[in-house]
Each structure stands twice: as C-alpha cells, then as structure tokens.
C-alpha atoms as a PDB file:
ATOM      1  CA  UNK A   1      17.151   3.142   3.951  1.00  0.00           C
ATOM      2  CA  UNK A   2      15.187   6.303   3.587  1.00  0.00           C
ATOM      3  CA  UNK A   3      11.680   6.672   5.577  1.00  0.00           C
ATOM      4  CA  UNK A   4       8.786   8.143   3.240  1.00  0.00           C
ATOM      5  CA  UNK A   5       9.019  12.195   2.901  1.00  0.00           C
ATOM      6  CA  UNK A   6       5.852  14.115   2.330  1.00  0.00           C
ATOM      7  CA  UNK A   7       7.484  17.029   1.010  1.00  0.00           C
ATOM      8  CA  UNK A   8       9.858  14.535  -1.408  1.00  0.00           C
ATOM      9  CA  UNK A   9       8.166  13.816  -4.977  1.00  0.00           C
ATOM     10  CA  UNK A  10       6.188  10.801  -4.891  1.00  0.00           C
ATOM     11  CA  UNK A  11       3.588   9.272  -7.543  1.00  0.00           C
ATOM     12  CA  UNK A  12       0.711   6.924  -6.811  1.00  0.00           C
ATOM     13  CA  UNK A  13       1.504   3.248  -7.179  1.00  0.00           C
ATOM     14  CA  UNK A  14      -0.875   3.258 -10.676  1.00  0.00           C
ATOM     15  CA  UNK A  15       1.453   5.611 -12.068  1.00  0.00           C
ATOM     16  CA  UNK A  16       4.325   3.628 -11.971  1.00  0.00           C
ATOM     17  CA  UNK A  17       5.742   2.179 -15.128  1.00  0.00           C
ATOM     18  CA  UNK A  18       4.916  -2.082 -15.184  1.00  0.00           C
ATOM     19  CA  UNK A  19       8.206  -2.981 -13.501  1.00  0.00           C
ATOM     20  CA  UNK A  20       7.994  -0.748 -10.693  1.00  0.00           C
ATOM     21  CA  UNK A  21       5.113  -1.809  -9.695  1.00  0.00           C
ATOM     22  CA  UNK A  22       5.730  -5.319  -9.754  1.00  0.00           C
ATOM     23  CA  UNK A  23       8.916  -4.515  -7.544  1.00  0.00           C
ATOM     24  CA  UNK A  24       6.690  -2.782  -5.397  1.00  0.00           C
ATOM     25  CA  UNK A  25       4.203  -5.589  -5.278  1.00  0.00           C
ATOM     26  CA  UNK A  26       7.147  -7.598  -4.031  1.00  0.00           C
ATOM     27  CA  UNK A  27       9.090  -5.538  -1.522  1.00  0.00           C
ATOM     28  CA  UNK A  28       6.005  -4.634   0.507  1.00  0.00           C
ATOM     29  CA  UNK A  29       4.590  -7.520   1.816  1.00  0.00           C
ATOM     30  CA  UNK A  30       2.259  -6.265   4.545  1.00  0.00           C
ATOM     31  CA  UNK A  31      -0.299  -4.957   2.483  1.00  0.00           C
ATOM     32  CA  UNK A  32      -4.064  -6.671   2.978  1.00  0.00           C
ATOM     33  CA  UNK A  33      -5.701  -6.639  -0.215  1.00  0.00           C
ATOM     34  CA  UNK A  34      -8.228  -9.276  -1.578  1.00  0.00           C
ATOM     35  CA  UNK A  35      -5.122 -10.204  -3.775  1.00  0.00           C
ATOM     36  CA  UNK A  36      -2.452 -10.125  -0.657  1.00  0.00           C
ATOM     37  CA  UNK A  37      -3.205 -11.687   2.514  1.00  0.00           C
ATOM     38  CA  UNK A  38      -0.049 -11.063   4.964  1.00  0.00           C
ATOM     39  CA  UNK A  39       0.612 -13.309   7.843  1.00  0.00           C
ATOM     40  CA  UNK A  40      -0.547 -10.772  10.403  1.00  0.00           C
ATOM     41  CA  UNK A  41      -3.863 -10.663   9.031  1.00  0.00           C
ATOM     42  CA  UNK A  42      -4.445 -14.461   9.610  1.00  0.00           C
ATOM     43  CA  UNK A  43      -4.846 -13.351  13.445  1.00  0.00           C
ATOM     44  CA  UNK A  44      -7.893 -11.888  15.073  1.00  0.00           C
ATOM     45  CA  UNK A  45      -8.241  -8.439  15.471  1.00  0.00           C
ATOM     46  CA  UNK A  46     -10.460  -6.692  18.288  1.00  0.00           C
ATOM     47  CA  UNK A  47     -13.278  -8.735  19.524  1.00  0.00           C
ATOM     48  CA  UNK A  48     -12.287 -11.997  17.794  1.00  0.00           C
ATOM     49  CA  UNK A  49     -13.375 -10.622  14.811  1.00  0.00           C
ATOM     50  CA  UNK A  50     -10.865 -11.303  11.495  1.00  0.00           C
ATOM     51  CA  UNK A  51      -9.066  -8.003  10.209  1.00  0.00           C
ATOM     52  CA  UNK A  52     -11.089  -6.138   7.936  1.00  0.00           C
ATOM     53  CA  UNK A  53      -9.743  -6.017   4.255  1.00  0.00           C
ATOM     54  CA  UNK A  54      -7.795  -3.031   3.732  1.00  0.00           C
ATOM     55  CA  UNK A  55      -7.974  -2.509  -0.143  1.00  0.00           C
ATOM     56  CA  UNK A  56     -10.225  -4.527  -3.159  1.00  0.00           C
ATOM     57  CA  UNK A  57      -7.311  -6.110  -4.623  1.00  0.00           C
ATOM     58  CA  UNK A  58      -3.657  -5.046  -5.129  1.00  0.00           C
ATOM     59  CA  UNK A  59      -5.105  -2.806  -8.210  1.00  0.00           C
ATOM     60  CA  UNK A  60      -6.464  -0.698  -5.764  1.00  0.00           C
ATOM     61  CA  UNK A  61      -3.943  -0.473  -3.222  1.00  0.00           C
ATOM     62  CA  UNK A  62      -1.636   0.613  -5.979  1.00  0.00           C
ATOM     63  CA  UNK A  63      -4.363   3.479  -6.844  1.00  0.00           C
ATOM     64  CA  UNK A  64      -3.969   4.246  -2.958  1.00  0.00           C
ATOM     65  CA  UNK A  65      -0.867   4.183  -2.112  1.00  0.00           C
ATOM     66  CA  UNK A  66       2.330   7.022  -2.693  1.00  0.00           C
ATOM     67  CA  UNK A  67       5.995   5.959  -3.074  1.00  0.00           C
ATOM     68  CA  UNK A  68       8.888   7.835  -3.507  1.00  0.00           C
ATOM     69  CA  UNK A  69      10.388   9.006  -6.474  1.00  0.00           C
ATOM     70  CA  UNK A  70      13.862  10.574  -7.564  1.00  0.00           C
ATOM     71  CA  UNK A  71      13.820  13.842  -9.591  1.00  0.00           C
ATOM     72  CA  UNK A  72      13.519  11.804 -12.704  1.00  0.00           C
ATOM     73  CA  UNK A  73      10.358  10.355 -11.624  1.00  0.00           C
ATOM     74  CA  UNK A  74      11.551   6.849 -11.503  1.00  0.00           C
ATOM     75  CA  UNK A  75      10.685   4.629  -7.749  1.00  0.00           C
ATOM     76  CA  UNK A  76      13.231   5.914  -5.320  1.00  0.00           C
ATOM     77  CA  UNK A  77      14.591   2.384  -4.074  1.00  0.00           C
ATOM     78  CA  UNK A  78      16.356   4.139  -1.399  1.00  0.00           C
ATOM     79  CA  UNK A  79      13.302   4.523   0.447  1.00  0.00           C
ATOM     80  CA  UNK A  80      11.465   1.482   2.151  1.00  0.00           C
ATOM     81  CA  UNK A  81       8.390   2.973   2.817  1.00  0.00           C
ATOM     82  CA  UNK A  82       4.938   4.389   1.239  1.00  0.00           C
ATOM     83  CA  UNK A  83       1.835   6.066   2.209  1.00  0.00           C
ATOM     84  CA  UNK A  84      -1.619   4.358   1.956  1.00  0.00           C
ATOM     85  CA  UNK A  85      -5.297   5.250   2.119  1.00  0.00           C
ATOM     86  CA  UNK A  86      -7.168   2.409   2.720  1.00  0.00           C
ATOM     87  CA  UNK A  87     -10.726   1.773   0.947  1.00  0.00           C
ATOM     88  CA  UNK A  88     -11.916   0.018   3.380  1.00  0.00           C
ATOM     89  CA  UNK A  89     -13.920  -2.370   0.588  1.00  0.00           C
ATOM     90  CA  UNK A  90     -16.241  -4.307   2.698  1.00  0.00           C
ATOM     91  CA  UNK A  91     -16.724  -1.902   5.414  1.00  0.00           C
ATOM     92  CA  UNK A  92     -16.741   1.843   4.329  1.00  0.00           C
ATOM     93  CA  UNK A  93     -17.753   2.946   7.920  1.00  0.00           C
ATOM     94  CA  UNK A  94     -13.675   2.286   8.771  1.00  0.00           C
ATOM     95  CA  UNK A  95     -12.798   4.803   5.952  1.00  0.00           C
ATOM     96  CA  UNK A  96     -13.928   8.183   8.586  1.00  0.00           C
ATOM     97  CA  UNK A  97     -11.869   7.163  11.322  1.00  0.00           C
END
C-alpha cells in the first residue's frame, strides 16, 4: 500500500463520485464524526474528559478530507491513507492549534 503524497493528485472526499465515497466511508474506520464513532474515541482523552468530535457528521469529513487519485481522477485504491482538517464542531478553539 501507498502512503498519501502531497504532490500526487488528490480530490476532496465531496468530489468523489457516490461509490467512492461509500468505499471510502468503509475502508477508513477511524474517523470521529457525529455519524462515526471509532472504538478509540470511547476512551478518555486528557483530563478524563471524552474526545472532542472531530467533524459534524461524515458529510463534513468528506468536505475535509483529500484522497488520492490516479491520473484519471478516479480514488487511487493503492493508497491507504488521506489527509484531514478537522472542524472541530463543538469546540472551534481546537481548530488554531
């Protein structure tokens, strides 16, 4: 498997046809959205406190997040990895650091 590549062509998760990104939606399982909850998020995070939500729902993670794409434009399924920005929905004062 291929790691993600910056200076690869990649599109944003909303600009994948329907099928892609309901591969996507499948494959990467450690995304916290209010849609997604992965096991790792069940724990506590600093403080005792529960991990803040990452991303609204998995509608906005897919506006957030890159993947990889061949030089047709399709999802490049050799690669295993993607690039988020997280919204930070309930707690905007995570989204500067």
């Amino acid at each position: 498997m291929a790691h993600y590549n910056y200076n690869k062509p990649s599109k944003l998760g909303s600009e994948l046809t329907i099928e892609e990104q309901r591969y996507v939606l499948a494959a990467y399982v450690h995304r916290f959205t209010g849609d997604h909850k992965p096991a790792w998020a069940c724990e506590e995070w600093k403080d005792g406190q529960p991990y803040p939500l990452q991303f609204k729902d998995d509608k906005d993670w897919l506006a957030n997040t890159r993947f990889q794409t061949n030089k047709a434009g399709s999802l490049d399924s050799r690669c295993n990895e993607c690039h988020s920005v997280p919204t930070w929905p309930n707690n905007s004062e995570l989204a500067s650091k």
